[in-house]
N, C-alpha and C. Protein backbone atom coordinates (compact mmCIF):
# COMPACT_ATOMS: atom_id res chain seq x y z
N UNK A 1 -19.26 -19.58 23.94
CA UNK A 1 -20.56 -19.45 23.35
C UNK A 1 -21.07 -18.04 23.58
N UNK A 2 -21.52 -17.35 22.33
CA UNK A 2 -22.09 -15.93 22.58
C UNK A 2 -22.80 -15.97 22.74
N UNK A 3 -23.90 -14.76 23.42
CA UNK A 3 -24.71 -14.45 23.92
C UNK A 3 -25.98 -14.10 22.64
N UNK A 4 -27.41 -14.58 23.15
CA UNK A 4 -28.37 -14.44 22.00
C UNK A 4 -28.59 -12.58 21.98
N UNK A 5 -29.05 -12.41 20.92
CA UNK A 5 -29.02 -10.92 20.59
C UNK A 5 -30.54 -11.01 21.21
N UNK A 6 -30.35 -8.98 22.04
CA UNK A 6 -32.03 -9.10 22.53
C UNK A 6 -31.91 -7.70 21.97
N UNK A 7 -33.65 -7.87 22.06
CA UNK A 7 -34.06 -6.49 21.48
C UNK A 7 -34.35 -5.61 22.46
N UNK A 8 -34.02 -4.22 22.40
CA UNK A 8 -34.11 -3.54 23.27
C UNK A 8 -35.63 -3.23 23.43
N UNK A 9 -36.54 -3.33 24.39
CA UNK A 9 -37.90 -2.57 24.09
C UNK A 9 -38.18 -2.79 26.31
N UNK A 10 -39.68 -1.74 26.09
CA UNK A 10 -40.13 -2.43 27.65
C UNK A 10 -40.36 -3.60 28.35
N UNK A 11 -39.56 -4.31 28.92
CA UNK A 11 -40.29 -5.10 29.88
C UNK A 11 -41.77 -5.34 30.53
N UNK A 12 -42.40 -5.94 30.31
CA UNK A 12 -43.85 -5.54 30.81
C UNK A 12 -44.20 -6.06 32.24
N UNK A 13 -43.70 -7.39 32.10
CA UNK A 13 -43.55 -7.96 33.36
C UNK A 13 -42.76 -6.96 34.66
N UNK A 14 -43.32 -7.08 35.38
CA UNK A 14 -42.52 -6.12 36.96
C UNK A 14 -41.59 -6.99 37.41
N UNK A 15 -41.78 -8.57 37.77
CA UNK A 15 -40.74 -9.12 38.85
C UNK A 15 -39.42 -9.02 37.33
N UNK A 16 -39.49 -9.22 36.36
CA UNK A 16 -38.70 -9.59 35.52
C UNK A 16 -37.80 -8.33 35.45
N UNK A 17 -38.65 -7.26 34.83
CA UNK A 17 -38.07 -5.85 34.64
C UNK A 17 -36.90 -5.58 35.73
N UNK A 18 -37.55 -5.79 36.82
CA UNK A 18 -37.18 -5.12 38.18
C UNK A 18 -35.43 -6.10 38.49
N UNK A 19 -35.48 -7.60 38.04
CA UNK A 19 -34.13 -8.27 37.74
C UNK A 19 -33.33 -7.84 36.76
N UNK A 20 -33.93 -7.21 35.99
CA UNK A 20 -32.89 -6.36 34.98
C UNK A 20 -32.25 -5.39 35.02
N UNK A 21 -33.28 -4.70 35.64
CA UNK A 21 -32.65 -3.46 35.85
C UNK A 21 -31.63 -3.63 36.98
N UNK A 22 -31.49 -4.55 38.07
CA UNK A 22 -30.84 -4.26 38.99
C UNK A 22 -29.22 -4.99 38.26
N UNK A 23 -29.69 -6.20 37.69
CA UNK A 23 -28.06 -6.52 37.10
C UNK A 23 -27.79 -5.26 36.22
N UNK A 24 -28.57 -4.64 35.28
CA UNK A 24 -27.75 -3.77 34.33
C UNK A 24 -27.33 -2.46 35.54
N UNK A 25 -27.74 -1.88 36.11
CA UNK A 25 -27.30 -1.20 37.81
C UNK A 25 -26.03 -1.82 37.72
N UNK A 26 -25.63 -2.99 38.54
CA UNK A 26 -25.17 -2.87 39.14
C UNK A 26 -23.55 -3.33 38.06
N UNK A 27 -23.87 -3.84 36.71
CA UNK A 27 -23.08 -3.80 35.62
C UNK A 27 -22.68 -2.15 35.22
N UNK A 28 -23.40 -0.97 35.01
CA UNK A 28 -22.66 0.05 34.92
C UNK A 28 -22.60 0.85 36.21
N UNK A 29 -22.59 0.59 37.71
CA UNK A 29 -21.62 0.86 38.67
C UNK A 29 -20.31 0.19 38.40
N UNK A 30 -20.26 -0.88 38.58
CA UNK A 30 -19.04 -1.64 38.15
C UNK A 30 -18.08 -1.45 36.85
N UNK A 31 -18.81 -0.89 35.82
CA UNK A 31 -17.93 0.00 34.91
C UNK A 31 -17.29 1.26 34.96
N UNK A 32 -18.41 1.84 35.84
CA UNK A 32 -17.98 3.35 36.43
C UNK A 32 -16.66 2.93 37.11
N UNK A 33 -17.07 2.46 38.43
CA UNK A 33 -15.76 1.98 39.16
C UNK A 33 -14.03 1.67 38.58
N UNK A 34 -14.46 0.34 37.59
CA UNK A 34 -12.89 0.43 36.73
C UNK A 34 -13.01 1.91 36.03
N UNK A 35 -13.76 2.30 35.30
CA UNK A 35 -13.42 3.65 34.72
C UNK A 35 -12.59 4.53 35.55
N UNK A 36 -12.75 4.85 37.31
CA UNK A 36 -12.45 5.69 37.88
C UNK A 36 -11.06 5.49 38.12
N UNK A 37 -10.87 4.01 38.83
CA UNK A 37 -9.55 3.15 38.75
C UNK A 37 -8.49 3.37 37.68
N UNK A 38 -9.00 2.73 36.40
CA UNK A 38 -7.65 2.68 35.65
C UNK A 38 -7.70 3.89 35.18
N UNK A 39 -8.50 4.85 34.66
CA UNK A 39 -8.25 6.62 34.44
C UNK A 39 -7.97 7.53 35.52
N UNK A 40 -7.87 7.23 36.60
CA UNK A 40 -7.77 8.43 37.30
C UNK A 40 -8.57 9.34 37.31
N UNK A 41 -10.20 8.87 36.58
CA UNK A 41 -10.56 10.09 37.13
C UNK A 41 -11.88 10.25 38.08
N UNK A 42 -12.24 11.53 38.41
CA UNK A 42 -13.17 11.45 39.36
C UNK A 42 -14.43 11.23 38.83
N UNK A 43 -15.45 10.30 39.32
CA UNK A 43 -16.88 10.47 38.63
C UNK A 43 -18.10 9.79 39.67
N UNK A 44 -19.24 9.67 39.82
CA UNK A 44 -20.35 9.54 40.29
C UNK A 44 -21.16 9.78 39.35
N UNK A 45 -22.59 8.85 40.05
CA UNK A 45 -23.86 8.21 39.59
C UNK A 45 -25.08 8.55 40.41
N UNK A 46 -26.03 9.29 39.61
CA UNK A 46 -27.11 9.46 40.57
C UNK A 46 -28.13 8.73 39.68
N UNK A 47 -28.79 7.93 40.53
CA UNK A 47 -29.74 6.59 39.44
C UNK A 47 -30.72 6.80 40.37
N UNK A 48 -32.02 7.35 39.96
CA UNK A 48 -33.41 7.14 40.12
C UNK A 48 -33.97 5.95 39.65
N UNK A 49 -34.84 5.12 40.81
CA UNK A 49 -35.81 4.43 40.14
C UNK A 49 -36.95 3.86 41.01
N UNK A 50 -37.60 3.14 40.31
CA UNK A 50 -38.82 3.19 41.15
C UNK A 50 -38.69 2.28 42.21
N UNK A 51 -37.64 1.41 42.50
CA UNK A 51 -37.43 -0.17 43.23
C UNK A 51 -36.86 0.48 44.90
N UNK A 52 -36.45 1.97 44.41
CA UNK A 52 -36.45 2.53 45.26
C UNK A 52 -36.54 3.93 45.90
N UNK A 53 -36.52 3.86 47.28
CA UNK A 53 -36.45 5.38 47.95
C UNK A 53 -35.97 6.37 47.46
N UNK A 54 -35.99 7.57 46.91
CA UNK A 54 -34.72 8.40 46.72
C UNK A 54 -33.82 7.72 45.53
N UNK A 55 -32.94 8.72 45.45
CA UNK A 55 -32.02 7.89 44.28
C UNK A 55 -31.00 7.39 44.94
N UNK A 56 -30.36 7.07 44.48
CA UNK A 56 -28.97 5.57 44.62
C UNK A 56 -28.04 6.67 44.44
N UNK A 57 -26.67 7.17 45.23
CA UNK A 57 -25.99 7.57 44.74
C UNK A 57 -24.42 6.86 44.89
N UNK A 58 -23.80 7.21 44.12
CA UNK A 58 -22.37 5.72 43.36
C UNK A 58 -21.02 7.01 43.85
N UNK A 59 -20.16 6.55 44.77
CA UNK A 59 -19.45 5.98 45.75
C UNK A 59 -20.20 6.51 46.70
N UNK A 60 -20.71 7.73 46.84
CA UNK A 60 -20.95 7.84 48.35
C UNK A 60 -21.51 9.25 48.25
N UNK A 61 -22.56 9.85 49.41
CA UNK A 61 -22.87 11.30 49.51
C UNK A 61 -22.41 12.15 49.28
N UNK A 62 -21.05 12.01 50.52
CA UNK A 62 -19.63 13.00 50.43
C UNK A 62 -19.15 12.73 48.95
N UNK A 63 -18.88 12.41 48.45
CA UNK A 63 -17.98 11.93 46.93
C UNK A 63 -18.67 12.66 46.04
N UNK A 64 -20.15 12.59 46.21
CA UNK A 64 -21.18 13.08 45.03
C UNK A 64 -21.12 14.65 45.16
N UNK A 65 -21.39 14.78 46.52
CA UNK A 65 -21.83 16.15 46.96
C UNK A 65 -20.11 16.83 46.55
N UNK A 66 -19.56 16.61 47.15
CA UNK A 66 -18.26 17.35 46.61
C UNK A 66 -17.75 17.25 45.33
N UNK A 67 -18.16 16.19 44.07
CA UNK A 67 -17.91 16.73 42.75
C UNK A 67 -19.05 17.38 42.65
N UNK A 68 -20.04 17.35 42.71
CA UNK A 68 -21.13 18.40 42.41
C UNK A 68 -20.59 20.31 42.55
N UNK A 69 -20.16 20.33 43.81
CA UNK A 69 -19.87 21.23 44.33
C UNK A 69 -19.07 21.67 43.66
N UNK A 70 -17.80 20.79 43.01
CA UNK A 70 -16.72 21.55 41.60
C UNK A 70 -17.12 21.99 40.60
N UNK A 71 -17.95 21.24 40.20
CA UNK A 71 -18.85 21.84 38.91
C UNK A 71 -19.58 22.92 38.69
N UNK A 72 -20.14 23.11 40.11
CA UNK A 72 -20.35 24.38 40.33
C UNK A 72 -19.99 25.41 40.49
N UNK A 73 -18.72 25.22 41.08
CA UNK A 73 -17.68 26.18 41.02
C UNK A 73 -17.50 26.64 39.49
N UNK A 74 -17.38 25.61 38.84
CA UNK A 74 -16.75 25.95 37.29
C UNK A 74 -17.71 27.02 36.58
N UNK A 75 -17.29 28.01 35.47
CA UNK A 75 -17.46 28.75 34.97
C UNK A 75 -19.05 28.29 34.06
N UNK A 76 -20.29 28.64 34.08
CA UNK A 76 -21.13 28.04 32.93
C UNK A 76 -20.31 27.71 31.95
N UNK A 77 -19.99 28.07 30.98
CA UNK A 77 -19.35 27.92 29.95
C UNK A 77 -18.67 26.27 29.83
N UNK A 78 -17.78 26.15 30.78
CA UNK A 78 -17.10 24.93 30.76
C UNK A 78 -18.29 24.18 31.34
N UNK A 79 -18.91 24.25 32.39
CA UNK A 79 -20.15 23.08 33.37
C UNK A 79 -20.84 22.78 31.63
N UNK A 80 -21.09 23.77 30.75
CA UNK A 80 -22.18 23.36 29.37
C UNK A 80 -21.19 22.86 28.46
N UNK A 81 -19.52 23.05 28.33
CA UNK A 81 -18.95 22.81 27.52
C UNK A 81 -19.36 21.67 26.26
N UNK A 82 -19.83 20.44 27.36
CA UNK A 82 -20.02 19.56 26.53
C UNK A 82 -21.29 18.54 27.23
N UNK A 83 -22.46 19.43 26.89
CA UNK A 83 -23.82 19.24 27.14
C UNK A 83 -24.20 19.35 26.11
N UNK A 84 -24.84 17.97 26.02
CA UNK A 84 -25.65 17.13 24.79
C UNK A 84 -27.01 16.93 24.07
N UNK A 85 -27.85 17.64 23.98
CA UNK A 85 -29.64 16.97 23.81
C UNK A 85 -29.08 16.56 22.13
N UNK A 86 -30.75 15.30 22.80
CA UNK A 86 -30.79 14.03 21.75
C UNK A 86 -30.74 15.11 20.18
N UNK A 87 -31.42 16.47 20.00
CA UNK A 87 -31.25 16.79 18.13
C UNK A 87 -29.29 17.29 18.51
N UNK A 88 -28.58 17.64 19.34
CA UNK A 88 -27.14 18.18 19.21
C UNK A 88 -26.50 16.73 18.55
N UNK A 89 -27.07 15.86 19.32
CA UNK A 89 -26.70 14.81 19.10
C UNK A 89 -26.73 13.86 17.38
N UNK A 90 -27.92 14.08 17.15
CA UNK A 90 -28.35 13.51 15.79
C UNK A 90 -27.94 14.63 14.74
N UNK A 91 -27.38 15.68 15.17
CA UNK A 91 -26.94 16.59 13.98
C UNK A 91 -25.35 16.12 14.31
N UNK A 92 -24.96 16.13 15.05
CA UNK A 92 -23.29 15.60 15.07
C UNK A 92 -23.38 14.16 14.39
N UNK A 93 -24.26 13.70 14.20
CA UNK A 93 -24.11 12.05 14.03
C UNK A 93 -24.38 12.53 12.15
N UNK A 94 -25.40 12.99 11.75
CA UNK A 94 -25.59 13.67 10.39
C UNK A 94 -24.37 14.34 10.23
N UNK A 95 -23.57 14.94 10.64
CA UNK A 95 -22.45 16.13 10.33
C UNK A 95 -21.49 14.92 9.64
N UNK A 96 -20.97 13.83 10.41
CA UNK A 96 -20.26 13.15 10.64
C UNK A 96 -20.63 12.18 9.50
N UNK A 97 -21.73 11.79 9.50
CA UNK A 97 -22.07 11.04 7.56
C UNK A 97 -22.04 11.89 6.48
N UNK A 98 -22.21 13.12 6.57
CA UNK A 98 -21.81 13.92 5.67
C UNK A 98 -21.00 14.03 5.02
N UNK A 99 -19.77 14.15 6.20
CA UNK A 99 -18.70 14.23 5.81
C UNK A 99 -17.65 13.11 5.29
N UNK A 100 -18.45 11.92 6.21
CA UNK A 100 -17.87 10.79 5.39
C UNK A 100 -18.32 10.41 3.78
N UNK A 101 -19.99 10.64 3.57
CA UNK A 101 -19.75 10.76 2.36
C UNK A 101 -19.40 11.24 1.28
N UNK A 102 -19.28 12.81 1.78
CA UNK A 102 -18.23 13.85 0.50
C UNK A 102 -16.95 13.51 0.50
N UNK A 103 -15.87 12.54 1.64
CA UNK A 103 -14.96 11.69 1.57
C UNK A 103 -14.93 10.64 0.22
N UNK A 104 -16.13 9.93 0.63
CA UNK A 104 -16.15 8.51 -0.81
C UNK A 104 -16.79 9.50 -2.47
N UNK A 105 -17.51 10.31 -2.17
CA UNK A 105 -17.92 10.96 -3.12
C UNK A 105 -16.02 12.33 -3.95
N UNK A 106 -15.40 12.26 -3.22
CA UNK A 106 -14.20 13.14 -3.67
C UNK A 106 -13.07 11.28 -4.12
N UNK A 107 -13.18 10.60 -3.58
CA UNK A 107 -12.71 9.42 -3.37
C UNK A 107 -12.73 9.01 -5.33
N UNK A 108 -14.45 8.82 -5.27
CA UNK A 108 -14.65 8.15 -6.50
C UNK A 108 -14.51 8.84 -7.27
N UNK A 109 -14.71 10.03 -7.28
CA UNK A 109 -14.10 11.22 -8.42
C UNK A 109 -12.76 11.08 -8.95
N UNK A 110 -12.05 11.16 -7.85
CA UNK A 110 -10.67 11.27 -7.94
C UNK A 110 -10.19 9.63 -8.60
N UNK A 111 -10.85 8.76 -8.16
CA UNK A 111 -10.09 7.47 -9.07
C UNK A 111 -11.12 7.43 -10.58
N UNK A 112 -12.23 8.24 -10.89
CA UNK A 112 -12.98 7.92 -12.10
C UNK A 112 -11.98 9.01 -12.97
N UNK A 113 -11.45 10.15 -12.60
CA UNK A 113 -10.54 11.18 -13.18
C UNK A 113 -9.28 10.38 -13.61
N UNK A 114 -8.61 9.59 -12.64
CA UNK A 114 -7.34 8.87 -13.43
C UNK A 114 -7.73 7.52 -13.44
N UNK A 115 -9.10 7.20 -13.72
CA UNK A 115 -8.60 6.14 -14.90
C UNK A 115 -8.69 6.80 -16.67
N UNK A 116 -9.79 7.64 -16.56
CA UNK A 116 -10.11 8.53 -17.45
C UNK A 116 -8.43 9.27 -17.58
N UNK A 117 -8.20 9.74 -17.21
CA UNK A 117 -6.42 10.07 -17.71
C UNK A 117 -5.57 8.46 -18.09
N UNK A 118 -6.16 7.83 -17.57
CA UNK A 118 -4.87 6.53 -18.49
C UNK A 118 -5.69 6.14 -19.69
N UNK A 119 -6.51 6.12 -20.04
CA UNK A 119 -7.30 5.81 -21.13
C UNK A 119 -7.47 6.88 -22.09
N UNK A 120 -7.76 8.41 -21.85
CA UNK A 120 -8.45 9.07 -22.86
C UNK A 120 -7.61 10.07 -22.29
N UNK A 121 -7.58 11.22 -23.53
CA UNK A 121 -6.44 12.50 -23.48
C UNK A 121 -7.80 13.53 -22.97
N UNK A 122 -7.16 13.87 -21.86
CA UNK A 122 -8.34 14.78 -21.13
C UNK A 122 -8.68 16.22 -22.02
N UNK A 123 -7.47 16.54 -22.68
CA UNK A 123 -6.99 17.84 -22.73
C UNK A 123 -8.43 18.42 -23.66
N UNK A 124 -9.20 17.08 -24.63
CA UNK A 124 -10.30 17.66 -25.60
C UNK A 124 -11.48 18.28 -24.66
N UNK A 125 -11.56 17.57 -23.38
CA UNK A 125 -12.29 17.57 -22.32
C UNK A 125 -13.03 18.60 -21.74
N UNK A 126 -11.75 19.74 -21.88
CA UNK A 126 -11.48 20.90 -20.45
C UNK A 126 -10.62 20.80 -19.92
N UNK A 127 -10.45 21.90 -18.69
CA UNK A 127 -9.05 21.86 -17.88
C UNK A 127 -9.43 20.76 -16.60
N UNK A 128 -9.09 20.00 -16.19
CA UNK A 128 -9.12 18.98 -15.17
C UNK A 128 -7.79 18.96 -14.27
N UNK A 129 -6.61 20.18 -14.43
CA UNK A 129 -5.72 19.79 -13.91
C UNK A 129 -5.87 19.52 -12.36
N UNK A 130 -6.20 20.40 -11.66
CA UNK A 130 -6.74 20.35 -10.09
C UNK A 130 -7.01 19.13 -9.60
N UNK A 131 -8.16 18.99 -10.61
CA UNK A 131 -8.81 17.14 -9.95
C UNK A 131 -7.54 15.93 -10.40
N UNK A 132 -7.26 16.83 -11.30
CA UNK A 132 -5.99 15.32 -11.63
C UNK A 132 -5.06 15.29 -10.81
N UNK A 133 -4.61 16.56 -10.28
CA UNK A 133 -3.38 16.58 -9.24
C UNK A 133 -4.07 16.04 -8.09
N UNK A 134 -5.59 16.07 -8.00
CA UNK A 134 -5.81 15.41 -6.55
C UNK A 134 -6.10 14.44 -7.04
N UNK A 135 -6.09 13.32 -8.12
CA UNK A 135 -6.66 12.22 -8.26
C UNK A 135 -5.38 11.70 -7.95
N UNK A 136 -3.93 12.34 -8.78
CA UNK A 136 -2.43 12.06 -8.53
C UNK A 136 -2.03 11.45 -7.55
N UNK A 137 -2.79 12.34 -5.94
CA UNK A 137 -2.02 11.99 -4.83
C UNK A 137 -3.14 11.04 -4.18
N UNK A 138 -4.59 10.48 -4.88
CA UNK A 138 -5.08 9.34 -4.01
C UNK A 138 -4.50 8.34 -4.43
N UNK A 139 -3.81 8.26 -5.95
CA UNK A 139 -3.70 7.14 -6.47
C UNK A 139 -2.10 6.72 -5.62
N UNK A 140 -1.20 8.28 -5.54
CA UNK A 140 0.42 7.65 -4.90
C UNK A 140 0.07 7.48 -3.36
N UNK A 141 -1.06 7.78 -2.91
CA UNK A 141 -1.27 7.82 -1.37
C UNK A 141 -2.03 5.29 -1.66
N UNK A 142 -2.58 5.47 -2.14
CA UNK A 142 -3.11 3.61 -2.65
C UNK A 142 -1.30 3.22 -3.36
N UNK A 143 -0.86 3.54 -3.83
CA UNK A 143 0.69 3.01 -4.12
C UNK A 143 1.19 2.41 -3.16
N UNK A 144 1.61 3.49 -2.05
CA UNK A 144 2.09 3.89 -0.75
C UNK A 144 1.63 2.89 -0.06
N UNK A 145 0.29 2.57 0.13
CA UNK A 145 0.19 1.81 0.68
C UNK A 145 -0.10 0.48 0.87
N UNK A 146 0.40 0.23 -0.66
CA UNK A 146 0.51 -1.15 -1.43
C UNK A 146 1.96 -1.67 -1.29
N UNK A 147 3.04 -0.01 -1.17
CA UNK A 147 4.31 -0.43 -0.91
C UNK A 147 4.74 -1.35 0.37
N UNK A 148 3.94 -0.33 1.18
CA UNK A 148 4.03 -0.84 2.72
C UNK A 148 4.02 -1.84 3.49
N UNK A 149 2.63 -2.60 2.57
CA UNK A 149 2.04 -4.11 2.96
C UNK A 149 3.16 -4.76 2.79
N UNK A 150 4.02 -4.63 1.44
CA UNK A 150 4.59 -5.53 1.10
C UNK A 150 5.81 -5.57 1.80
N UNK A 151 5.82 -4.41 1.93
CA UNK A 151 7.61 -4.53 2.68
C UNK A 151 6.93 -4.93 4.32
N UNK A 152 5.90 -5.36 4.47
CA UNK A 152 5.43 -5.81 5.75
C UNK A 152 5.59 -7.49 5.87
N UNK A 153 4.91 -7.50 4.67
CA UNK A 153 4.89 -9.03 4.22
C UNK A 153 5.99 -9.51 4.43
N UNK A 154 7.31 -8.68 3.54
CA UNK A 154 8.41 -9.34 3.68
C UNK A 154 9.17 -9.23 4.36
N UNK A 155 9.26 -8.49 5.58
CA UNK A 155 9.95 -8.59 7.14
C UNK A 155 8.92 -9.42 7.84
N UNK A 156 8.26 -9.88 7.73
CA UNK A 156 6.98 -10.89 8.72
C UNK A 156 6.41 -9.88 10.14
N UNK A 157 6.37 -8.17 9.45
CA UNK A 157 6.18 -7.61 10.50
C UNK A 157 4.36 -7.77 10.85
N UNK A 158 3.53 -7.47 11.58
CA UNK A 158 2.02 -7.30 11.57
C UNK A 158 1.62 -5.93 10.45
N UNK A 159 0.64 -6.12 10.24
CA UNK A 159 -0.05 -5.23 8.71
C UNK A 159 -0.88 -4.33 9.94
N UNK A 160 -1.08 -3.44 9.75
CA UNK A 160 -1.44 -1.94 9.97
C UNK A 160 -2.35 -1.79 9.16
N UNK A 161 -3.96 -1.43 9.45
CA UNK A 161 -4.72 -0.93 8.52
C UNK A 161 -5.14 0.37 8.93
N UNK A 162 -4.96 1.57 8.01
CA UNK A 162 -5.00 2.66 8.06
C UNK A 162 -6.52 2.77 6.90
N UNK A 163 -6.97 4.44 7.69
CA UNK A 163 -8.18 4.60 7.21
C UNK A 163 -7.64 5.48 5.89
């Protein structure tokens, strides 16, 4: 049985809030942890909050204080390499629909160009060869992978869905 969907917003209640926050705590220590485990790699948690003194720090002083201390060592450049604010963020997330939609937008071109080549002689048109040679290879790249299924189908191998 799944779990009811909640909406993310403030808690208003204190004793309630204050149970939440400590299971969701102590749910991403416990993720950190396998993270560190099955990757190998090094990481720590410094969690402020109001339930308590000082902040909480995740494995230990020594652990924190000495990756801190590497990072510092490291060159600015790499410590900012991949430092995030919320607009870096919402422009990578915009970059990234962008580009997926000039994907479906070259997509539908390219299959409205050859159906328009199996139906009508382009040539009264204009020159279209370019878009046709790229409409060419979405249509043998959808062939391809109509071939594939099938010769999947018919070895009883598992189907592969490719983007």
């Amino acid at each position: 049985m799944g779990r009811r969907k909640i909406r993310h917003q403030f808690i208003s209640d204190n004793s309630t809030r204050r149970v939440t926050f400590k299971k969701r705590n102590d749910g991403l220590l416990k993720k950190l942890k396998e993270l560190t485990i099955l990757c190998g790699l090094p990481a720590f948690a410094i969690i402020y909050s109001e339930y308590k003194e000082g902040p909480e720090l995740w494995p230990n002083r020594n652990e924190v204080c000495s990756l801190l201390n590497r990072l510092s060592e490291l060159p600015v450049e790499k410590q900012t390499k991949y430092k995030m604010n919320q607009n870096d963020i919402i422009n990578r997330m915009a970059q990234d629909a962008e580009k997926k939609i000039e994907k479906v937008r070259f997509h539908k071109r390219s299959m409205d160009l050859g159906l328009m080549a199996m139906f009508k002689d382009l040539s009264t048109y204009g020159d279209y060869s370019d878009e046709l040679n790229k409409a060419a290879k979405v249509f043998e790249n959808k062939f391809k992978a109509v071939r594939e299924r099938i010769k999947a189908v018919k070895e009883g191998t598992p189907i592969i869905k490719r983007d």
